[in-house]
N, C-alpha and C. Protein backbone atom coordinates (compact mmCIF):
# COMPACT_ATOMS: atom_id res chain seq x y z
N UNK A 1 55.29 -58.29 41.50
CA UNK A 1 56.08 -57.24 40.89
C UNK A 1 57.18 -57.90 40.07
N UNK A 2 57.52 -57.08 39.16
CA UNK A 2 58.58 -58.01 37.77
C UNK A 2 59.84 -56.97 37.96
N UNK A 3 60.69 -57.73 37.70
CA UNK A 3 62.05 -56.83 37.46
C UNK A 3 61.81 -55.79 36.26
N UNK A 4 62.28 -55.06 36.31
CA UNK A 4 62.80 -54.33 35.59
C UNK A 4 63.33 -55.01 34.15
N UNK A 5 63.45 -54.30 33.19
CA UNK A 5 64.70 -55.14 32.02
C UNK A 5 65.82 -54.15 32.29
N UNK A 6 66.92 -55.71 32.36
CA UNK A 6 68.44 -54.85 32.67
C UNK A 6 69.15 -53.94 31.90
N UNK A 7 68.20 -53.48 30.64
CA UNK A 7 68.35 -52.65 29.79
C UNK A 7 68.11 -50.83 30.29
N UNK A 8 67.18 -51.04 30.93
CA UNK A 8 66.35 -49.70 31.38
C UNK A 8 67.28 -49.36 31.87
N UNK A 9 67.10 -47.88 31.91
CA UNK A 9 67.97 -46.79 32.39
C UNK A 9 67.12 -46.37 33.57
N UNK A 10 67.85 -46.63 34.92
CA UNK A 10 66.80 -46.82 36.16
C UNK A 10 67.51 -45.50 36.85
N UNK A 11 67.14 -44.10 37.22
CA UNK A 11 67.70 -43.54 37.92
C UNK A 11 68.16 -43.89 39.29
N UNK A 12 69.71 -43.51 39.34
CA UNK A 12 70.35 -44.01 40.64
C UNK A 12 70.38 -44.10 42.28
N UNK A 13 69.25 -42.62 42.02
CA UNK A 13 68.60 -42.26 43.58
C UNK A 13 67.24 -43.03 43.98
N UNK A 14 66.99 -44.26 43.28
CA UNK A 14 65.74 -44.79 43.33
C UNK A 14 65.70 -46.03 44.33
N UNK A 15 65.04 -46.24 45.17
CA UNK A 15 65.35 -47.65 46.18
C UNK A 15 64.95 -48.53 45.55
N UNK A 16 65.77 -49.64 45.64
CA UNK A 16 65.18 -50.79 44.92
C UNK A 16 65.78 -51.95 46.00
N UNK A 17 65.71 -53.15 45.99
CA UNK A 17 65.19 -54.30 46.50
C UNK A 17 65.96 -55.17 45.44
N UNK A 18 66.79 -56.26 46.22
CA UNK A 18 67.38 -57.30 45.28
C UNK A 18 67.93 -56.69 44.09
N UNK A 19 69.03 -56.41 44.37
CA UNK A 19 70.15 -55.70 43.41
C UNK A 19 70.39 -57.19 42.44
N UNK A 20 70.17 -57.20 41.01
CA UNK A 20 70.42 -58.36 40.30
C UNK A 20 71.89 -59.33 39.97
N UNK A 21 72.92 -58.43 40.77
CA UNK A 21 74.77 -58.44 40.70
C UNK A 21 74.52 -58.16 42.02
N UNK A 22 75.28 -59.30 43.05
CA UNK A 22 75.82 -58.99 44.41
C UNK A 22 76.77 -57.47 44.12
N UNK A 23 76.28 -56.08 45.08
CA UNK A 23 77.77 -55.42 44.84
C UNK A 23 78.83 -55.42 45.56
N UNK A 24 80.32 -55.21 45.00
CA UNK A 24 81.35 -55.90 45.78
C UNK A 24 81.98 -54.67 46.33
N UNK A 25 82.91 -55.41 47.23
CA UNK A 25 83.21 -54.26 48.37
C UNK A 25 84.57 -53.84 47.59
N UNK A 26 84.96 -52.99 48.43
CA UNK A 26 86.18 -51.99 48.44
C UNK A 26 87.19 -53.50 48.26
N UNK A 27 87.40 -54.80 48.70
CA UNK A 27 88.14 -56.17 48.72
C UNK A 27 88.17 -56.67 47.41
N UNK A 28 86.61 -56.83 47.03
CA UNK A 28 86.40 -57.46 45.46
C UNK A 28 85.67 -58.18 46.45
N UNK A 29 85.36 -58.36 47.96
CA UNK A 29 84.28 -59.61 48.09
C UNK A 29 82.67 -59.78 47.78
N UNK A 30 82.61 -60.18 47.06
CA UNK A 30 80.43 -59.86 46.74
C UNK A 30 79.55 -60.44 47.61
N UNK A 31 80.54 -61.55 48.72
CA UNK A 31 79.52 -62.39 49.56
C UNK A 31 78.88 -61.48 50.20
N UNK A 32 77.49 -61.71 50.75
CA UNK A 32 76.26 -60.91 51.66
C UNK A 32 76.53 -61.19 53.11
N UNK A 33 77.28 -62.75 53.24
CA UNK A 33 77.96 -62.69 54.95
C UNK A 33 78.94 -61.56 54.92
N UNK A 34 78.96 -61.42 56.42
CA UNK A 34 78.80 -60.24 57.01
C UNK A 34 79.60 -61.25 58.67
N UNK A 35 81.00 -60.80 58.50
CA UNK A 35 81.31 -60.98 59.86
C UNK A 35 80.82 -61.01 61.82
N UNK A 36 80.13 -61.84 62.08
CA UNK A 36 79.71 -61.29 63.05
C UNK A 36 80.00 -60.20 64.13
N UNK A 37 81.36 -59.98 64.58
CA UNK A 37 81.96 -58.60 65.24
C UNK A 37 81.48 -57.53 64.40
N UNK A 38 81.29 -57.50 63.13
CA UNK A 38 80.79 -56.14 62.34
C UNK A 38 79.69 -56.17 62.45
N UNK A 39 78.71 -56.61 63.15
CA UNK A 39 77.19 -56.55 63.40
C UNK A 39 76.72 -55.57 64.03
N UNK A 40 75.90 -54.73 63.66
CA UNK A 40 75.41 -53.76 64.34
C UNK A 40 74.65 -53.70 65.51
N UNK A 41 73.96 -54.97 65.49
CA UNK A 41 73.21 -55.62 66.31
C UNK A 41 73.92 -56.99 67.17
N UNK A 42 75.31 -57.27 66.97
CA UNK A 42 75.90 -58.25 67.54
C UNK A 42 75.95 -58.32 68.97
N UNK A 43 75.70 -57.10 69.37
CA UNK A 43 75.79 -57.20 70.94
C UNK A 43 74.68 -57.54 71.70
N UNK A 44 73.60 -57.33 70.97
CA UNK A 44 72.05 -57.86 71.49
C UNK A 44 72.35 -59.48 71.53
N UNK A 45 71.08 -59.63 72.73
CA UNK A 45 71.03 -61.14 73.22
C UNK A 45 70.55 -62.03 71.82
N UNK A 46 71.10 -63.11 71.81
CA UNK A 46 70.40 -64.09 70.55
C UNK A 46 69.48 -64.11 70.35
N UNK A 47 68.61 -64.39 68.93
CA UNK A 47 67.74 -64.38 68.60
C UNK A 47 66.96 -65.98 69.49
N UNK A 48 65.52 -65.61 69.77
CA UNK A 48 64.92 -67.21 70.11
C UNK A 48 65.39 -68.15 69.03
N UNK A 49 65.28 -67.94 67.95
CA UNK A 49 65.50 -69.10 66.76
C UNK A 49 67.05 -69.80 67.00
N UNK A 50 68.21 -68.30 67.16
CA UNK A 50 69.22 -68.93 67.25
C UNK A 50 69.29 -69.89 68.52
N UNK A 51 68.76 -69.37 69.78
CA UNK A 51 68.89 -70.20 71.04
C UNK A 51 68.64 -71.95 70.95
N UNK A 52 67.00 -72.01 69.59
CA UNK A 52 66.50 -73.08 70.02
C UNK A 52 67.85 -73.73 68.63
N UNK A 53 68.47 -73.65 68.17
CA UNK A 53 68.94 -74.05 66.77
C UNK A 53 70.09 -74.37 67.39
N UNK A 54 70.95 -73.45 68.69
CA UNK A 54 72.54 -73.94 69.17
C UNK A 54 72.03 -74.70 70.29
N UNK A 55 70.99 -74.62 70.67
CA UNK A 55 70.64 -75.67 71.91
C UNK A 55 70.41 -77.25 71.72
N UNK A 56 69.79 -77.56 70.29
CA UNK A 56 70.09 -78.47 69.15
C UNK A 56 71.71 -78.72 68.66
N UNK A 57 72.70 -78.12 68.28
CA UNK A 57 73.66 -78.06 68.18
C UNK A 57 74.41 -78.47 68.83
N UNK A 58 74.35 -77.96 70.04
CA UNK A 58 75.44 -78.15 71.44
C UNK A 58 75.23 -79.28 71.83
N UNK A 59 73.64 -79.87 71.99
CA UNK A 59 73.58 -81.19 72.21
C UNK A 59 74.09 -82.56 71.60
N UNK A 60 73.83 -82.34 70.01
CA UNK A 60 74.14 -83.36 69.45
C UNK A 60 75.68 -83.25 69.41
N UNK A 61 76.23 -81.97 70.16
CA UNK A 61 78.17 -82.19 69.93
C UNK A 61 78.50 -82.28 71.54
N UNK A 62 77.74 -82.49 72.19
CA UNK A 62 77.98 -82.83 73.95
C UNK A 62 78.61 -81.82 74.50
N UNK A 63 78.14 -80.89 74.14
CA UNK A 63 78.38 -78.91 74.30
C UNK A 63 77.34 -78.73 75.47
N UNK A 64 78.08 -77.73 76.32
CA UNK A 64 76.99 -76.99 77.28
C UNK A 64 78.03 -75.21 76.98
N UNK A 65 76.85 -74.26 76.93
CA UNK A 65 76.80 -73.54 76.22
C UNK A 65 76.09 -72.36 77.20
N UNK A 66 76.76 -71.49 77.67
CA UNK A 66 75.81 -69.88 78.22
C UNK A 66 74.66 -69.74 77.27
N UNK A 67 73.50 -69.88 78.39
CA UNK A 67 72.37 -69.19 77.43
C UNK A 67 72.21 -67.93 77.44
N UNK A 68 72.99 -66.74 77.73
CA UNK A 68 73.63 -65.35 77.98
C UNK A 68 74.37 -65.04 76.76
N UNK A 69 74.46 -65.89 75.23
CA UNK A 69 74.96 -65.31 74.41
C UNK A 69 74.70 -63.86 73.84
N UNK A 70 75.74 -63.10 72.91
CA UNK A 70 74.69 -62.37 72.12
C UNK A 70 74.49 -63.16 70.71
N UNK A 71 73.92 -61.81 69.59
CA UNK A 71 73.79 -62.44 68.45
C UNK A 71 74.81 -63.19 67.62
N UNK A 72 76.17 -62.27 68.04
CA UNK A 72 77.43 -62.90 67.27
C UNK A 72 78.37 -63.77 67.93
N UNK A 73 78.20 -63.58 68.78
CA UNK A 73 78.19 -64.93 70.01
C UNK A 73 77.96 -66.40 69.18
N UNK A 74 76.36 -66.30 69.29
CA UNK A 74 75.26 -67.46 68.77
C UNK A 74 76.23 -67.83 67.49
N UNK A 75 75.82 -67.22 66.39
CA UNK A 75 76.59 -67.04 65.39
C UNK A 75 77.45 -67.70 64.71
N UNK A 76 78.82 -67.24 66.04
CA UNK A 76 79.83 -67.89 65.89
C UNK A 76 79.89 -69.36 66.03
N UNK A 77 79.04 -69.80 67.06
CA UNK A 77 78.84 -70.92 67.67
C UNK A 77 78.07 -71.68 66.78
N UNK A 78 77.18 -71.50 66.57
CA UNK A 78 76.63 -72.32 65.12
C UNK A 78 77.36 -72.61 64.06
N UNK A 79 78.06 -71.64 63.47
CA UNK A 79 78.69 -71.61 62.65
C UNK A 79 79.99 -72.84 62.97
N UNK A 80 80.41 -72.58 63.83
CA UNK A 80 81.89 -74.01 64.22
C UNK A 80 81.40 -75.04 64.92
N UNK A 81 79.83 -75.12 64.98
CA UNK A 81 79.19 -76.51 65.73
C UNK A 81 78.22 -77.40 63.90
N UNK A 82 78.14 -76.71 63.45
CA UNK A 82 77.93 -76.72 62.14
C UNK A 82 78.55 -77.84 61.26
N UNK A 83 79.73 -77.17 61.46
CA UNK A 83 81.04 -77.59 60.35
C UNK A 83 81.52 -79.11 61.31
N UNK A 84 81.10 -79.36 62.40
CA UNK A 84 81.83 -80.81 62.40
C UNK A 84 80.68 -81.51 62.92
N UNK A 85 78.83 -81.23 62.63
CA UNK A 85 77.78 -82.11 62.76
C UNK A 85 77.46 -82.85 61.40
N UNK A 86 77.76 -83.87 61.43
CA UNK A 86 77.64 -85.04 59.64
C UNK A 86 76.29 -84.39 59.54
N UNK A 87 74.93 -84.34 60.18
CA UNK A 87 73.77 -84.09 59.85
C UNK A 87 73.63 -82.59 59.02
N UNK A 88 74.34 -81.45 59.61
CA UNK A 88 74.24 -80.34 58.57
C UNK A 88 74.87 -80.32 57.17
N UNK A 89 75.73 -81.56 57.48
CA UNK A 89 76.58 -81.40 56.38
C UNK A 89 77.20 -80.31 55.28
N UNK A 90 77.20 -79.33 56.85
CA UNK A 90 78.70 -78.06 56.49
C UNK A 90 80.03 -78.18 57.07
């Protein structure tokens, strides 16, 4: 399937898929992250992927870690085990 041309006049009630302009919030922010506490789903248990990905994580930072997280839990934890592993280099 092809985009559209950004010319067309696309009626506004129409679903579409991959908006071509991030749209920005009520802030001006356009990023697609998404705070983990604002998760709708944050309170559910971690995903398997996240488990096997911070279980990797925690190890190589000599972390022991509840495997009782939830999703934004995980999340969080990736996210600040992340930022000081040289190998992800975030």
């Amino acid at each position: 399937m092809t985009n559209p041309d950004p010319g067309t006049n696309r009626d506004s009630a129409e679903e579409t898929l991959g908006a071509p302009v991030p749209e920005s919030r009520a802030d001006g922010d356009t990023s697609v992250q998404r705070d983990p506490d604002d998760w709708v789903t944050g309170d559910e248990p971690m995903t398997a992927a996240q488990k096997s990905y911070l279980d990797t994580l925690a190890r190589e930072a000599g972390e022991e870690l509840p495997a009782t997280l939830t999703k934004a839990e995980a999340s969080e934890h990736i996210d600040r085990l992340q930022k000081g592993n040289p190998r992800t280099g975030a």
